[in-house]
C-alpha atoms as a PDB file:
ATOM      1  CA  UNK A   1     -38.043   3.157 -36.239  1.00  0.00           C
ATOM      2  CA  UNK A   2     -35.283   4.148 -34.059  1.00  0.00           C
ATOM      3  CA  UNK A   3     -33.065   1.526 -32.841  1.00  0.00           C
ATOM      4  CA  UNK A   4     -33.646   1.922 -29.480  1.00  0.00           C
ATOM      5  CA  UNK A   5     -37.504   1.973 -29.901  1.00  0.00           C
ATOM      6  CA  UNK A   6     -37.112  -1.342 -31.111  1.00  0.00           C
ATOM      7  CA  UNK A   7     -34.881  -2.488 -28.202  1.00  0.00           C
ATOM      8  CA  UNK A   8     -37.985  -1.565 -26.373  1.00  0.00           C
ATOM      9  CA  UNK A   9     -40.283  -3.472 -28.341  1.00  0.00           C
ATOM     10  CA  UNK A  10     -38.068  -6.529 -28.006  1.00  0.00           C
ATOM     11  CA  UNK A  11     -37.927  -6.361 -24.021  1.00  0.00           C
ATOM     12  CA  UNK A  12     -41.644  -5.884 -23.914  1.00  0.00           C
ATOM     13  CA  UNK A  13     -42.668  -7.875 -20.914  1.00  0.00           C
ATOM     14  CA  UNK A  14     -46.270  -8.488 -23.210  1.00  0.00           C
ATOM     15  CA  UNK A  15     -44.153  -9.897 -25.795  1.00  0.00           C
ATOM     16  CA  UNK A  16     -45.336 -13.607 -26.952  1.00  0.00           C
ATOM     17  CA  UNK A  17     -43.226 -16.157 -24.925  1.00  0.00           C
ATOM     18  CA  UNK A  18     -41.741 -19.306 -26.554  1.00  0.00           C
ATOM     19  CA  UNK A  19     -44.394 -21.465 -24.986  1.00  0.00           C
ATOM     20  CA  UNK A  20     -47.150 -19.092 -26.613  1.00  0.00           C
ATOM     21  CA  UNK A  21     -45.245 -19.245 -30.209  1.00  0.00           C
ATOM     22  CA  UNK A  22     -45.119 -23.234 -29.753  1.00  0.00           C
ATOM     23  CA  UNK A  23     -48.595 -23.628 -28.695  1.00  0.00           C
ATOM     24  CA  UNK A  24     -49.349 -22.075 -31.522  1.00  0.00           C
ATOM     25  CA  UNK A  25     -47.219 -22.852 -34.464  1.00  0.00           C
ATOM     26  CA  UNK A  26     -46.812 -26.538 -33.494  1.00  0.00           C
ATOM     27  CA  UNK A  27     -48.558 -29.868 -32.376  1.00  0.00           C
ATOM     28  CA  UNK A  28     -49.103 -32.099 -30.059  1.00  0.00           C
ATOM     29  CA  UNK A  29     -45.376 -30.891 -27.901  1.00  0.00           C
ATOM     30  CA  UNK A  30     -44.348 -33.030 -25.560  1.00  0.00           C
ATOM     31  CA  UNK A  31     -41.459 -31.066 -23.466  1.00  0.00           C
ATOM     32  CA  UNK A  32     -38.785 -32.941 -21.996  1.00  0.00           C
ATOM     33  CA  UNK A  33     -36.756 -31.858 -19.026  1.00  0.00           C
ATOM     34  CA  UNK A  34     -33.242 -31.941 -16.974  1.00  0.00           C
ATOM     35  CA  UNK A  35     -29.729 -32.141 -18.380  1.00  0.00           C
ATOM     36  CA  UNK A  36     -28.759 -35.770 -16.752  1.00  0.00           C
ATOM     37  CA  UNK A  37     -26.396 -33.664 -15.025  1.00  0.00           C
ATOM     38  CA  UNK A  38     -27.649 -31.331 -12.516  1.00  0.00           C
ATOM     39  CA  UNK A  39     -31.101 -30.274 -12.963  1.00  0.00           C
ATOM     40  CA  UNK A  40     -33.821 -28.446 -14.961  1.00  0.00           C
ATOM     41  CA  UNK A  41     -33.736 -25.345 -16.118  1.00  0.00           C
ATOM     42  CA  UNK A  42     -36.790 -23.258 -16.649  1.00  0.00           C
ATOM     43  CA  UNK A  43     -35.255 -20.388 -18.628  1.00  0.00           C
ATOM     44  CA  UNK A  44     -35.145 -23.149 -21.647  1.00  0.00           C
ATOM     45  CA  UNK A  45     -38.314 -24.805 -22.550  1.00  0.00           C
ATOM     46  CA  UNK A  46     -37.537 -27.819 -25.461  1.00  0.00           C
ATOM     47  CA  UNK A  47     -39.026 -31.180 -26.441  1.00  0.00           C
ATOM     48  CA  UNK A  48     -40.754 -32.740 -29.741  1.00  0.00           C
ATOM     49  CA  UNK A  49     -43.655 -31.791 -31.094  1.00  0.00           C
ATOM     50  CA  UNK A  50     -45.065 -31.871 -35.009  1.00  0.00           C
ATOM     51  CA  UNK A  51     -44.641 -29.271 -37.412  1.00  0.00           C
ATOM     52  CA  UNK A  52     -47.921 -30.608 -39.527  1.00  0.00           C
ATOM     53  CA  UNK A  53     -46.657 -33.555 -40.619  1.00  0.00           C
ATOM     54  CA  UNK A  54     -42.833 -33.313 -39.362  1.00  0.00           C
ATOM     55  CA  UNK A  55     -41.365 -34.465 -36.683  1.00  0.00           C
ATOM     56  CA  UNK A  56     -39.403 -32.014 -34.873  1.00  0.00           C
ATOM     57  CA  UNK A  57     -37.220 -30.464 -31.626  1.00  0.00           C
ATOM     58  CA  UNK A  58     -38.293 -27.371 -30.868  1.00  0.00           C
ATOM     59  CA  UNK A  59     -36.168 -25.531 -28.452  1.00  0.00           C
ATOM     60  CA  UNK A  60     -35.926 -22.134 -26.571  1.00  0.00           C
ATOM     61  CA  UNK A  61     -35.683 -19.617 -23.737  1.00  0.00           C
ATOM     62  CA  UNK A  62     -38.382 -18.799 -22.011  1.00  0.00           C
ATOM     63  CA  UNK A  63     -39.749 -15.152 -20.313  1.00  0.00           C
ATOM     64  CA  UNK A  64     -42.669 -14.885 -18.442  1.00  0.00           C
ATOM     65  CA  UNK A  65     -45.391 -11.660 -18.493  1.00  0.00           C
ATOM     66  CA  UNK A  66     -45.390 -11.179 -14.738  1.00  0.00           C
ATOM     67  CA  UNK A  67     -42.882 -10.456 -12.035  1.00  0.00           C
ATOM     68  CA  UNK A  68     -43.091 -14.029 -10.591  1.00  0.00           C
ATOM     69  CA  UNK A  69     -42.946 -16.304 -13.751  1.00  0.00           C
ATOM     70  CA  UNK A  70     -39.721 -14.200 -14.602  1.00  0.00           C
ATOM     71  CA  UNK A  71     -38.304 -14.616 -11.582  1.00  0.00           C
ATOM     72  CA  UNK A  72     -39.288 -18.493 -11.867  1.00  0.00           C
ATOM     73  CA  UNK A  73     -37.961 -18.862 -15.592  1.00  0.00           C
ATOM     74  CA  UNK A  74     -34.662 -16.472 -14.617  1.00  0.00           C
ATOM     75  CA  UNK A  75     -35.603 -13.410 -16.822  1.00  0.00           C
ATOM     76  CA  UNK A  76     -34.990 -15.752 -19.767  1.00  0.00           C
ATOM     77  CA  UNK A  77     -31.017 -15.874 -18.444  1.00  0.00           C
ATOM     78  CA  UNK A  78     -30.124 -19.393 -18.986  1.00  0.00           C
ATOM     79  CA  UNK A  79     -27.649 -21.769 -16.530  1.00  0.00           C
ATOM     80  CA  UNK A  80     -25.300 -24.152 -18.114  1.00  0.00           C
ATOM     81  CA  UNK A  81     -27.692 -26.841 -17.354  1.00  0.00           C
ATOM     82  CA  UNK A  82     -30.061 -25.364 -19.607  1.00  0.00           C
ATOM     83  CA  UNK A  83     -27.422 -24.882 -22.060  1.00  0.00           C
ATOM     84  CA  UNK A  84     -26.706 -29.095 -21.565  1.00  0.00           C
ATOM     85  CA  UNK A  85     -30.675 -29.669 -21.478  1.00  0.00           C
ATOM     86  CA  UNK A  86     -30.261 -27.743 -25.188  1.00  0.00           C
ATOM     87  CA  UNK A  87     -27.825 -29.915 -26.011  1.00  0.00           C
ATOM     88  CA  UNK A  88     -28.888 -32.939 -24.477  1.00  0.00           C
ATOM     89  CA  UNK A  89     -32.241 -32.680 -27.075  1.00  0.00           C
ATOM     90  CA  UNK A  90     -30.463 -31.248 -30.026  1.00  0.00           C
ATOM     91  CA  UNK A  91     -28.319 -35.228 -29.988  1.00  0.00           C
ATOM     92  CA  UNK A  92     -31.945 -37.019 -29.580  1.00  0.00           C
ATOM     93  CA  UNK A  93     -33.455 -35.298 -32.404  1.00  0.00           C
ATOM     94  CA  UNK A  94     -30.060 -35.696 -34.529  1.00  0.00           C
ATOM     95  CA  UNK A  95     -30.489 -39.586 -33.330  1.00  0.00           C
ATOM     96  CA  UNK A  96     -33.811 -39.994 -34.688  1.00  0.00           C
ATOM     97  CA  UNK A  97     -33.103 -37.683 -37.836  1.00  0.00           C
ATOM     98  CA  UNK A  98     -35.434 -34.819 -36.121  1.00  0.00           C
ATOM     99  CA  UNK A  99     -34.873 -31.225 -37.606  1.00  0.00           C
ATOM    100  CA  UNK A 100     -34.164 -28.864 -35.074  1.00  0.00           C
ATOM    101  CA  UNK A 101     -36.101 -25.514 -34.199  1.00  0.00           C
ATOM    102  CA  UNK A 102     -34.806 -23.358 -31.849  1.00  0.00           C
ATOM    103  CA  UNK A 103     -36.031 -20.016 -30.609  1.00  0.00           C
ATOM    104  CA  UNK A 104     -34.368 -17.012 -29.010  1.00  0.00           C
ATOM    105  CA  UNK A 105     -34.941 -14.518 -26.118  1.00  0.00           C
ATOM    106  CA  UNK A 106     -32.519 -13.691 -23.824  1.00  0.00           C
ATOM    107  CA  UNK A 107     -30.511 -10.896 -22.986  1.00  0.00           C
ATOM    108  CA  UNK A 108     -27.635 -13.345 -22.256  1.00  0.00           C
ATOM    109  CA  UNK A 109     -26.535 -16.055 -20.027  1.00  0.00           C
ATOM    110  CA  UNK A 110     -26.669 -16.003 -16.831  1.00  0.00           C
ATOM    111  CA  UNK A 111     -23.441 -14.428 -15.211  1.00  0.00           C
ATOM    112  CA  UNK A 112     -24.200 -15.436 -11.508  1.00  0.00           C
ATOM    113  CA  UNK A 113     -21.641 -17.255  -9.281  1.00  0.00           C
ATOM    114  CA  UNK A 114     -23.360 -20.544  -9.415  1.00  0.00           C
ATOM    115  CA  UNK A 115     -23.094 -20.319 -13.355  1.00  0.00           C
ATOM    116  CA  UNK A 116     -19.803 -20.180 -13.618  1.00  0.00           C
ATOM    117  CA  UNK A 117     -19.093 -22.500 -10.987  1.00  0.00           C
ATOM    118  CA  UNK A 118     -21.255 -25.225 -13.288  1.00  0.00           C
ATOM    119  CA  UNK A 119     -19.174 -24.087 -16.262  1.00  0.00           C
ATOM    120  CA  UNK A 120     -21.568 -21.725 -18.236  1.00  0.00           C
ATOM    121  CA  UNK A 121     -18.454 -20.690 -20.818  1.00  0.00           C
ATOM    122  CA  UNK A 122     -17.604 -24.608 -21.402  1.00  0.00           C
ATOM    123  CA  UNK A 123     -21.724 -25.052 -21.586  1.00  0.00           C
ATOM    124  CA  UNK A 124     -22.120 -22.627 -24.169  1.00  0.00           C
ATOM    125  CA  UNK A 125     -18.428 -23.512 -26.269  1.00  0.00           C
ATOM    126  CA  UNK A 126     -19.769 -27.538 -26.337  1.00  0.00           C
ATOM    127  CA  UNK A 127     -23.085 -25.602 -28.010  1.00  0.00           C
ATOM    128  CA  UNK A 128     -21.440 -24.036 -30.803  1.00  0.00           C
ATOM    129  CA  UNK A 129     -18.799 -27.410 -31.271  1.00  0.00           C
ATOM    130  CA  UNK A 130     -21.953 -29.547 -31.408  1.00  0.00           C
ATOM    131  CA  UNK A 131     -24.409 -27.859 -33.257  1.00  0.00           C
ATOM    132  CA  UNK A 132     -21.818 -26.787 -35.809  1.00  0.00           C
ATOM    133  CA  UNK A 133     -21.733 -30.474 -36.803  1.00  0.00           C
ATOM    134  CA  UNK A 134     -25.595 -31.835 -36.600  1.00  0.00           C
ATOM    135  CA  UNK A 135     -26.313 -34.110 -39.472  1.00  0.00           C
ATOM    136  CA  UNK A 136     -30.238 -32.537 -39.401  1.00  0.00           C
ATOM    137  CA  UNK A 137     -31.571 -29.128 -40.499  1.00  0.00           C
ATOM    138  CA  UNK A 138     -31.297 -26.334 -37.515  1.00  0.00           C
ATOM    139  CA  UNK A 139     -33.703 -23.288 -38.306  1.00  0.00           C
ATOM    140  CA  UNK A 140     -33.079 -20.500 -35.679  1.00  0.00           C
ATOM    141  CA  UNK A 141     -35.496 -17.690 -34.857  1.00  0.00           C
ATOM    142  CA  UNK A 142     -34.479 -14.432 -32.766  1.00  0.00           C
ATOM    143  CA  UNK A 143     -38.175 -13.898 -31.370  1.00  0.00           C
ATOM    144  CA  UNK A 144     -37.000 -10.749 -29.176  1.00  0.00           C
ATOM    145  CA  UNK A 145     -33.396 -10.205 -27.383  1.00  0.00           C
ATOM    146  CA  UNK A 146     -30.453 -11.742 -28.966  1.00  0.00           C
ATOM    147  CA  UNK A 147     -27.982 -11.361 -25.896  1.00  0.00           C
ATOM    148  CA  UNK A 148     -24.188 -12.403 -26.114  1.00  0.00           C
ATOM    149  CA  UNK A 149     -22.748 -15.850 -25.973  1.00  0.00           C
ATOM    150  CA  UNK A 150     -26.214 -16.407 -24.415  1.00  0.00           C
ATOM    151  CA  UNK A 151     -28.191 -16.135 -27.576  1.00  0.00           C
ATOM    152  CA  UNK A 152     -25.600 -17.652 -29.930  1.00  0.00           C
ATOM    153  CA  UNK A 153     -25.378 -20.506 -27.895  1.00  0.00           C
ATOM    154  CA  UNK A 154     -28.677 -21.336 -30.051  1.00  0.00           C
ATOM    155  CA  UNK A 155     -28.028 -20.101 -33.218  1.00  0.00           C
ATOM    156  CA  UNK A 156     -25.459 -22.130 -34.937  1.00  0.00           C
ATOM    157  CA  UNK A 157     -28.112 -22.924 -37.367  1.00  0.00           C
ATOM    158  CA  UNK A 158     -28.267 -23.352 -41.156  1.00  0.00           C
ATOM    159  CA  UNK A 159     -30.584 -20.909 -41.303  1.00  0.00           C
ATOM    160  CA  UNK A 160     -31.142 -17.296 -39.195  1.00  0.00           C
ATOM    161  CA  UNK A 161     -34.515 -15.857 -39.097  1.00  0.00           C
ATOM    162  CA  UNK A 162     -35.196 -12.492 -36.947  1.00  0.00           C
ATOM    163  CA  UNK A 163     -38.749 -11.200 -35.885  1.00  0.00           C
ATOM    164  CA  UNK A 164     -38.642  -7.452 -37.220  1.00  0.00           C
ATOM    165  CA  UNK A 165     -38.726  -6.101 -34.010  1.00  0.00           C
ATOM    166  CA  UNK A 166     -35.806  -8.278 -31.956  1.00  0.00           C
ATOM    167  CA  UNK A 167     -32.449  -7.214 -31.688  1.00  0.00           C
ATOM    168  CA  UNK A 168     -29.040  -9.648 -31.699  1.00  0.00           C
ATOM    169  CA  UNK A 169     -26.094  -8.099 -30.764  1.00  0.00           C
ATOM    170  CA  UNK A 170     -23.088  -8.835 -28.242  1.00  0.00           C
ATOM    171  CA  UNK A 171     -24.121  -7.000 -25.601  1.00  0.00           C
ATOM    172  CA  UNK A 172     -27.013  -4.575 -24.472  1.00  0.00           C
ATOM    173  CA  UNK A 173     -26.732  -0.434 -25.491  1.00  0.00           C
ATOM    174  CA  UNK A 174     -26.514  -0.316 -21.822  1.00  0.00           C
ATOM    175  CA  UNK A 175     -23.553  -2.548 -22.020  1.00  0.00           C
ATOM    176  CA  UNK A 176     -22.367  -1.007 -24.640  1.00  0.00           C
ATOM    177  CA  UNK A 177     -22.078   2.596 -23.530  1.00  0.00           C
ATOM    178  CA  UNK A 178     -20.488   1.424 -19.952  1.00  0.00           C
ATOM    179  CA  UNK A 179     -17.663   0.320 -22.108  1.00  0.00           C
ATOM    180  CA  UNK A 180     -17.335   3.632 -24.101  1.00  0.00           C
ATOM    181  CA  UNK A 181     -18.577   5.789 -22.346  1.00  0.00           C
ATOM    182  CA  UNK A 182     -18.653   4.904 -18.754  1.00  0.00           C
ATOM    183  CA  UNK A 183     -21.875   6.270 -18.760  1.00  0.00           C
ATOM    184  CA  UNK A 184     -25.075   3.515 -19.094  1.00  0.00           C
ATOM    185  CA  UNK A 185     -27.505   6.561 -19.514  1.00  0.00           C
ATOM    186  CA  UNK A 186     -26.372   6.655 -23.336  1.00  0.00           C
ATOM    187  CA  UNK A 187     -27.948   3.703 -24.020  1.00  0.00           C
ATOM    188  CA  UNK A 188     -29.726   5.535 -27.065  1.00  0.00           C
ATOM    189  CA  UNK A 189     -26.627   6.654 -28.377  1.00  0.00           C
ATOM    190  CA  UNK A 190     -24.833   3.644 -28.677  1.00  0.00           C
ATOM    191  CA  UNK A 191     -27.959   1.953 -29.845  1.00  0.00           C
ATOM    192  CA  UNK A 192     -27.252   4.148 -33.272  1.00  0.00           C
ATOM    193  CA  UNK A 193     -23.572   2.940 -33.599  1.00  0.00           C
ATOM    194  CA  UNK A 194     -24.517  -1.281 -32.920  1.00  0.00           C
ATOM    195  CA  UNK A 195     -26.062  -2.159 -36.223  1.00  0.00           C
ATOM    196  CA  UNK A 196     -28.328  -4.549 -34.066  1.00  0.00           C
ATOM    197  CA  UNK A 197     -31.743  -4.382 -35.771  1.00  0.00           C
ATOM    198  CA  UNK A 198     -33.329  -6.915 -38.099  1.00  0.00           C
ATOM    199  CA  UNK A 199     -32.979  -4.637 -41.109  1.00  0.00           C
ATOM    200  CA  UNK A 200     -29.480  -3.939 -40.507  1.00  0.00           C
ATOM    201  CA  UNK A 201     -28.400  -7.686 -39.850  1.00  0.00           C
ATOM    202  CA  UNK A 202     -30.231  -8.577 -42.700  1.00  0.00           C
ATOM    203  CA  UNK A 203     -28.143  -6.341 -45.001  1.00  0.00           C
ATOM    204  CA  UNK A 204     -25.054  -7.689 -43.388  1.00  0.00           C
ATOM    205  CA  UNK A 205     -25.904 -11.159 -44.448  1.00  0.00           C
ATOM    206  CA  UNK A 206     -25.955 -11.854 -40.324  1.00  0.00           C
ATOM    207  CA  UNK A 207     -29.668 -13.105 -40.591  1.00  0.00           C
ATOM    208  CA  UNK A 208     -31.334 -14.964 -43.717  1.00  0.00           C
ATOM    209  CA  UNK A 209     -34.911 -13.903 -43.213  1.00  0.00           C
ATOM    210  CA  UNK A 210     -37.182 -11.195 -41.468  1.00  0.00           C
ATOM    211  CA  UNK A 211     -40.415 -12.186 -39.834  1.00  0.00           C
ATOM    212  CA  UNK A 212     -42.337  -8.438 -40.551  1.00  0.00           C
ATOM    213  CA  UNK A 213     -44.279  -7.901 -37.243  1.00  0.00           C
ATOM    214  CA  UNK A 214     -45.718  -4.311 -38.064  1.00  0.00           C
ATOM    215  CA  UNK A 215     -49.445  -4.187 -37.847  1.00  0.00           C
ATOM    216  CA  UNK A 216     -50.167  -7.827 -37.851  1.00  0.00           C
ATOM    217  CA  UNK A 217     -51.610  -9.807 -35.247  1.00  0.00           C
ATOM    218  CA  UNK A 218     -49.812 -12.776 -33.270  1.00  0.00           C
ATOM    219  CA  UNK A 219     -52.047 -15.327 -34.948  1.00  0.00           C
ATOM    220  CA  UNK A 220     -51.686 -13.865 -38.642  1.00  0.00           C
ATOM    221  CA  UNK A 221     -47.393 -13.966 -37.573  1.00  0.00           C
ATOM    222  CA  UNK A 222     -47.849 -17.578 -36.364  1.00  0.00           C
ATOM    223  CA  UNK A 223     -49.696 -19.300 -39.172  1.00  0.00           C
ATOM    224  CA  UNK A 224     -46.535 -16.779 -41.647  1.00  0.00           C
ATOM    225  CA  UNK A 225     -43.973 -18.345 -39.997  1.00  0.00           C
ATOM    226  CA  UNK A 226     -45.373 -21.912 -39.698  1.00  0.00           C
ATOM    227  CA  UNK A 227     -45.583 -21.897 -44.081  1.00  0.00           C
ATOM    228  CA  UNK A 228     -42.626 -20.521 -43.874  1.00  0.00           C
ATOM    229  CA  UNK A 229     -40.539 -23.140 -42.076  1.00  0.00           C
ATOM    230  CA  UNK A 230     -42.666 -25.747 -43.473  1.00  0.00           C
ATOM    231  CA  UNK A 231     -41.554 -24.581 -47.328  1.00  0.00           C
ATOM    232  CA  UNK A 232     -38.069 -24.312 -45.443  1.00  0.00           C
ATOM    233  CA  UNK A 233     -37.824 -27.738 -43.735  1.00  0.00           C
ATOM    234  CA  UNK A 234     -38.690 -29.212 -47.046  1.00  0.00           C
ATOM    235  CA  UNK A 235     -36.531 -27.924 -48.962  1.00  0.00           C
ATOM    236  CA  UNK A 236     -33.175 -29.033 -45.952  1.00  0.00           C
ATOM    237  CA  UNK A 237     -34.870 -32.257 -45.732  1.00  0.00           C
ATOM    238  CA  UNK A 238     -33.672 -33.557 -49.002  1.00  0.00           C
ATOM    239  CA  UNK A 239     -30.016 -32.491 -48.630  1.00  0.00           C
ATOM    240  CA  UNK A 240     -27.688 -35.055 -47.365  1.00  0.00           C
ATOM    241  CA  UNK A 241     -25.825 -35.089 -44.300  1.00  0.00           C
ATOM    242  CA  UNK A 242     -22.730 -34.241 -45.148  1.00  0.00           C
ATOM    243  CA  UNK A 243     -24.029 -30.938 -47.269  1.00  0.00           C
ATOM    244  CA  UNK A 244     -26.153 -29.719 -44.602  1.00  0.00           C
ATOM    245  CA  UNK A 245     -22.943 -29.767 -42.053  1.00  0.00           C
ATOM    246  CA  UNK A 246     -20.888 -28.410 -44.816  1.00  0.00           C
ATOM    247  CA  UNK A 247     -23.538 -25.360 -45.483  1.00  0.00           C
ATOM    248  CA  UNK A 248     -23.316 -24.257 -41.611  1.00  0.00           C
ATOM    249  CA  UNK A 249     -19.669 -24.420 -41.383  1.00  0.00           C
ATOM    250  CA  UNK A 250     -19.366 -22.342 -44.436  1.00  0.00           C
ATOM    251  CA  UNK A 251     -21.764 -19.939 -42.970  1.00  0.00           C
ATOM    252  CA  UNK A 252     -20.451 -19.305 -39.485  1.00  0.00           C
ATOM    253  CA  UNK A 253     -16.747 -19.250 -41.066  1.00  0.00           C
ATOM    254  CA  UNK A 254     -17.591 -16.150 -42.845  1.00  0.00           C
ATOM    255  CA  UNK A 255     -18.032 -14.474 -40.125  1.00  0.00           C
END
């Protein structure tokens, strides 16, 4: 499939949200709100919930499938109090010896005024500081758009797992080709130079694992991926503290 078909398939406003993947992979979620700081944000959607029998914080950005619930959850574009929300729940669940599941859709931070007036660049640096150095297992999961600092900002994980059809790149083919080009309309072209597709991360060593999407159904992807990071989680769960730190450092320093 051509890369920008699948940029396509990531943006799809039908696409399952976080809250839909949660719902159904997990139990019992409680979600948890506000940053102590400033306020809630609704483009990230965390809180604790039970992965069978584990404990865990589950965390991510959440799109809506109409107009108005993107325009009340931000398109997905998260402020830098969701950012400290993030954070604020990733310490809890490192507290109480909680892995950590996070899960990613965004096309990037947002870039507004009132972002960077909050700090969004010192929100998202104290993200990648932090959860380079959690003493609990981090599993991330690109579930559609990877955008930027934006997406990142959630992915400094000992593990990176991509759904077949997202994309995870610095910035959009639309970006992209601005840059180049100075011409946004060859968004397809550039799309075949940014080696942004599952398969091509993958090979790059960029992502650990592929959740295959083609011809399966939502529910059949759900209960996949819920074995899978069960047989995952089991196997992080019985390395120590110090090795599972060590592990993402080494990872993220390769790069």
């Amino acid at each position: 499939m051509k890369p920008m078909k699948i940029v396509q398939k990531a943006r799809d406003i039908n696409r399952a949200t976080t809250k839909e993947w949660i719902d159904e992979i997990f139990d019992d979620f409680i979600e948890l709100k506000g940053d102590r700081f400033f306020a809630d944000d609704a483009a990230i959607i965390g809180g604790i919930a039970r992965l069978k029998e584990i404990p865990v914080t589950v965390i991510g950005m959440q799109k809506g499938h109409t107009l108005k619930e993107n325009i009340e959850r931000n398109f997905g574009q998260v402020h830098p109090e969701g950012y400290r929300k993030s954070l604020r729940l990733m310490k809890q669940a490192e507290k109480f010896n909680r892995p950590i599941i996070t899960m990613i859709n965004t096309a990037g931070a947002f870039c507004g005024k009132s972002a960077e007036d909050r700090g969004i660049g010192e929100a998202i640096a104290k993200n990648l500081q932090e959860m380079s150095h959690l003493t609990v297992p981090v599993i991330a999961i690109l579930m559609g758009e990877g955008g930027s600092g934006g997406a990142i900002a959630l992915a400094v994980a000992n593990e990176v797992w991509m759904m077949e059809y997202a994309i995870y790149s610095i910035l959009s083919p639309e970006g992209f080709a601005s840059i180049l080009w100075k011409d946004s309309t060859k968004a397809e072209q550039a799309s075949e130079l940014m080696k942004f597709t599952s398969k091509e991360l993958l090979e790059e060593g960029i992502v650990d694992k592929i959740i295959l999407e083609k011809n399966r159904s939502f529910k059949k992807i759900a209960k996949d991926l819920q074995s899978s990071l069960l047989e995952s989680l089991k196997e992080w769960r019985t390395k120590s503290k110090e090795e599972l730190v060590s592990q993402r450092l080494e990872k993220f320093r390769k790069f």
